[in-house]
Protein backbone atom coordinates (compact mmCIF):
# COMPACT_ATOMS: atom_id res chain seq x y z
CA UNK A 1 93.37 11.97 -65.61
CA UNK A 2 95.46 9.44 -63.72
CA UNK A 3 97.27 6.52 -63.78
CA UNK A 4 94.05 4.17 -62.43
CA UNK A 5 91.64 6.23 -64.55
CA UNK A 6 93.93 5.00 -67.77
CA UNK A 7 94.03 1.71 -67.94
CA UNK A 8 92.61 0.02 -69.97
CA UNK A 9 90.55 -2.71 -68.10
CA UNK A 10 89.59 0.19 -65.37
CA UNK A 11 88.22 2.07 -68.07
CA UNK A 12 86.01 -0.62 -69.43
CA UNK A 13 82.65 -0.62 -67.97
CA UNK A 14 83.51 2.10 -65.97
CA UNK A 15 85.06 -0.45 -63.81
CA UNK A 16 82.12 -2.29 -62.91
CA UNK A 17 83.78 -5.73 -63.11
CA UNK A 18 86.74 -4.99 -61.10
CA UNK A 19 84.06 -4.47 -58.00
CA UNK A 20 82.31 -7.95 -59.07
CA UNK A 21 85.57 -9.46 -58.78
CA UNK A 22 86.68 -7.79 -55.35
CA UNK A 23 83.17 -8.80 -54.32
CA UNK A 24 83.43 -12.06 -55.58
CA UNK A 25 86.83 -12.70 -53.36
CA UNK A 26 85.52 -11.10 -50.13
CA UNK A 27 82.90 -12.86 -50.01
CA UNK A 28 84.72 -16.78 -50.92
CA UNK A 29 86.90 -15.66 -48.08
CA UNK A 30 84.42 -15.01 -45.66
CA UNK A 31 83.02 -18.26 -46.87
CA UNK A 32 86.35 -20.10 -46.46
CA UNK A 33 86.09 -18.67 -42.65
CA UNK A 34 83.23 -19.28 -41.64
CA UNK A 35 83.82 -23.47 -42.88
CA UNK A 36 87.10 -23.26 -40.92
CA UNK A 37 85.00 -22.19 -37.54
CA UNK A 38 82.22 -24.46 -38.19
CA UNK A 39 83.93 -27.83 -39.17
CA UNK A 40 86.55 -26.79 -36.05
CA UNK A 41 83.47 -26.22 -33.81
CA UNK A 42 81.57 -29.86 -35.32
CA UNK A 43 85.00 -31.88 -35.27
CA UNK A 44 86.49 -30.93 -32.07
CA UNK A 45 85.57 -32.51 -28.78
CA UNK A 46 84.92 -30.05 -26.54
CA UNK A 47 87.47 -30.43 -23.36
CA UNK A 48 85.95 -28.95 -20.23
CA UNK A 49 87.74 -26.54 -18.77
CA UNK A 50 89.11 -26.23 -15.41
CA UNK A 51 92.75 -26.96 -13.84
CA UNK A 52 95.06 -29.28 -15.44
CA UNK A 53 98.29 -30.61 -14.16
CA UNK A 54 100.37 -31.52 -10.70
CA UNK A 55 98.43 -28.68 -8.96
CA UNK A 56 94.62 -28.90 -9.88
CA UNK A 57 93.66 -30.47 -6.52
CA UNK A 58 95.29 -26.76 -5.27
CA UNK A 59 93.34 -24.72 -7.61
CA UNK A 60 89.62 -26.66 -7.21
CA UNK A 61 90.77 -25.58 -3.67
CA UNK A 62 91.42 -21.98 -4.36
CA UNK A 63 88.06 -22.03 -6.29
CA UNK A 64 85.98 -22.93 -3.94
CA UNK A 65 87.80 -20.49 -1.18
CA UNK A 66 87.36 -17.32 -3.77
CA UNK A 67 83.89 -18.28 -4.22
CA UNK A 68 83.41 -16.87 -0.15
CA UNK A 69 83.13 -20.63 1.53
CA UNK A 70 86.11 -21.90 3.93
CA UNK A 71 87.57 -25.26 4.06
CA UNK A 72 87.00 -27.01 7.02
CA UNK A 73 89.34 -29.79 6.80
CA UNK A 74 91.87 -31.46 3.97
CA UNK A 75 92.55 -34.84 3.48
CA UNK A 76 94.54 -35.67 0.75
CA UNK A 77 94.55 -39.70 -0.24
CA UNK A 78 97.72 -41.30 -0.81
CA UNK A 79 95.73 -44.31 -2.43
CA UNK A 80 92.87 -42.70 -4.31
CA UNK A 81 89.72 -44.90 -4.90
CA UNK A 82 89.04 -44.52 -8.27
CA UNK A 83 90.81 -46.98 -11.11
CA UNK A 84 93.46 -44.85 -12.47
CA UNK A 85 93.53 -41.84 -10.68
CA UNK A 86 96.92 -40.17 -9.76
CA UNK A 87 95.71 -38.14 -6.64
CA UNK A 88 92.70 -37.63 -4.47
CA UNK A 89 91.70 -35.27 -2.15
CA UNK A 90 88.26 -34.77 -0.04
CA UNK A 91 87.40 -31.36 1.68
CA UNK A 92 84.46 -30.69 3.89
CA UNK A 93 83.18 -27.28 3.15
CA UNK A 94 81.09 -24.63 4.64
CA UNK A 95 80.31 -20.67 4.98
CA UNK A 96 81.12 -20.67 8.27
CA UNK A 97 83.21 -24.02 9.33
CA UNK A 98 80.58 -23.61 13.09
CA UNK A 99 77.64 -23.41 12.23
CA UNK A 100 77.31 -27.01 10.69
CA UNK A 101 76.33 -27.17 7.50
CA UNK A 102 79.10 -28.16 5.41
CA UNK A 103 79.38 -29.94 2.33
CA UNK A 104 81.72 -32.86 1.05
CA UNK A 105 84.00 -32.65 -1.74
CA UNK A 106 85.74 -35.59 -3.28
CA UNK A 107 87.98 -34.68 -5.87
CA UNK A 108 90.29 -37.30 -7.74
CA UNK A 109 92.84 -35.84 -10.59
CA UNK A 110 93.69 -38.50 -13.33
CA UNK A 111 96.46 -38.21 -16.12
CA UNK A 112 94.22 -38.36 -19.00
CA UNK A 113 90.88 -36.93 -20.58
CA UNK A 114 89.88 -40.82 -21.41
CA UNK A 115 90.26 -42.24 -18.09
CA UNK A 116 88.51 -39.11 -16.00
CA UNK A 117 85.68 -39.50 -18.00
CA UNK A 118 85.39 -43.01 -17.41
CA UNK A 119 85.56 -42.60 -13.84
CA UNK A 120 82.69 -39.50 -14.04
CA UNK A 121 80.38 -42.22 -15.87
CA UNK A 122 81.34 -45.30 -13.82
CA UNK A 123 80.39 -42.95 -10.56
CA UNK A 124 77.45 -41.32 -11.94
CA UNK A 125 76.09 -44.73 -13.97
CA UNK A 126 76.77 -47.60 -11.93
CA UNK A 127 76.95 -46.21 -8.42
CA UNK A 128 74.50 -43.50 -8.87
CA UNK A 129 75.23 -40.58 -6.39
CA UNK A 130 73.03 -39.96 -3.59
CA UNK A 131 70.00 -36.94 -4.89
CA UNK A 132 71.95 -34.75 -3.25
CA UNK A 133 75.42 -35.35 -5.06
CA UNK A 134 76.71 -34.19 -8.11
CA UNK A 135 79.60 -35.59 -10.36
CA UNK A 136 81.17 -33.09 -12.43
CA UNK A 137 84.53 -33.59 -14.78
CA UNK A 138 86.34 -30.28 -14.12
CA UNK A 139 89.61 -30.04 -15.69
CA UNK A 140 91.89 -33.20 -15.41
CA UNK A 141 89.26 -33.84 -11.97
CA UNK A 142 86.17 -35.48 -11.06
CA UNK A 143 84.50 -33.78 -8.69
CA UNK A 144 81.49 -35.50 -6.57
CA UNK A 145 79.91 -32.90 -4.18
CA UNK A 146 77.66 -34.25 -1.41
CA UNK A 147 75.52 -32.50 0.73
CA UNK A 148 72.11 -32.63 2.26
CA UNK A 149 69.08 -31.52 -0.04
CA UNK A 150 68.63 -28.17 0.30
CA UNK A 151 72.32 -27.18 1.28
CA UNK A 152 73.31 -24.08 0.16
CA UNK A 153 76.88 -24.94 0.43
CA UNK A 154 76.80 -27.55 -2.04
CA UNK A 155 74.90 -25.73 -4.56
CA UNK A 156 77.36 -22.63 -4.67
CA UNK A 157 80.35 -24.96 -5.03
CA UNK A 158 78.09 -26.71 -8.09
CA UNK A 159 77.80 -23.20 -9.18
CA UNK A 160 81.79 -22.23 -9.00
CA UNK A 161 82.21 -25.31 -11.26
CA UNK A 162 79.95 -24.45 -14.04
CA UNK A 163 80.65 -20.85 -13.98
CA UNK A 164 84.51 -21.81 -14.52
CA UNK A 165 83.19 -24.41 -17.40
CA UNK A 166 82.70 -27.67 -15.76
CA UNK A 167 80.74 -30.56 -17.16
């Protein structure tokens, strides 16, 4: 007989209450987890995702070139339109920069969460984009994409966006 088998409180009930007890603590801690996901998941603001920083003009840029469409032309805006933005930039964009159907991108980066989204509402609430535009927030970005109603180039940059978790 060993050790385990021998004592005493193993040997009562053939141990029956030491596997209500290791039940009993799994399961609170599995409890304690999933409150900890759910109250994280109910109390936290979801951020969109997408580039952040000095260089997210760059990588909306690099997005939209890995997603197969070419940049026609860059103009970066040394006074951006929008109230508080730090940088702008607008690219035309097509599959093929010839054949003429391109698509507009105005992109303006801001320094805070707070006053991107206030820029995505003012432009999508006040001035409401042409049918054929879209305003997405996309990292520290808002991105308005502009093209003509059934242009295929404008819907595959719309697509890069959400795939990569804008809003």
């Amino acid at each position: 007989m060993s050790v385990i088998e021998r004592h005493p409180r193993r040997t009562r009930g053939n141990g029956f209450g030491d596997v209500v007890l290791v039940v009993v603590l799994v399961g609170m801690a599995l409890a304690v987890v999933v409150a900890i996901v759910v109250l994280a998941d109910a109390s936290g603001k979801k951020t969109p995702q997408g580039p952040r920083g000095a260089g997210a003009l760059d990588a909306l840029q690099a997005d939209i070139t890995a997603a197969g469409l070419v940049v026609c032309s860059r103009t970066d805006l040394p006074d951006p339109l929008a109230t508080d933005a730090v940088a702008a930039r607008t690219l035309v964009v097509a599959v093929r920069c010839r054949d003429g159907e391109t698509a507009t991108v105005q992109a303006d980066a801001f320094a805070d969460d707070t006053d991107r989204d206030a820029a995505a509402r003012s432009i999508s609430g006040v001035g409401r984009p042409r049918a054929s535009s879209t305003v997405r927030t996309y990292g520290d970005l808002v991105v308005v994409v502009q093209g003509g109603a059934e242009d295929v180039v404008a819907d595959r940059i719309d697509a890069v966006l959400l795939a990569k978790g804008a809003a």
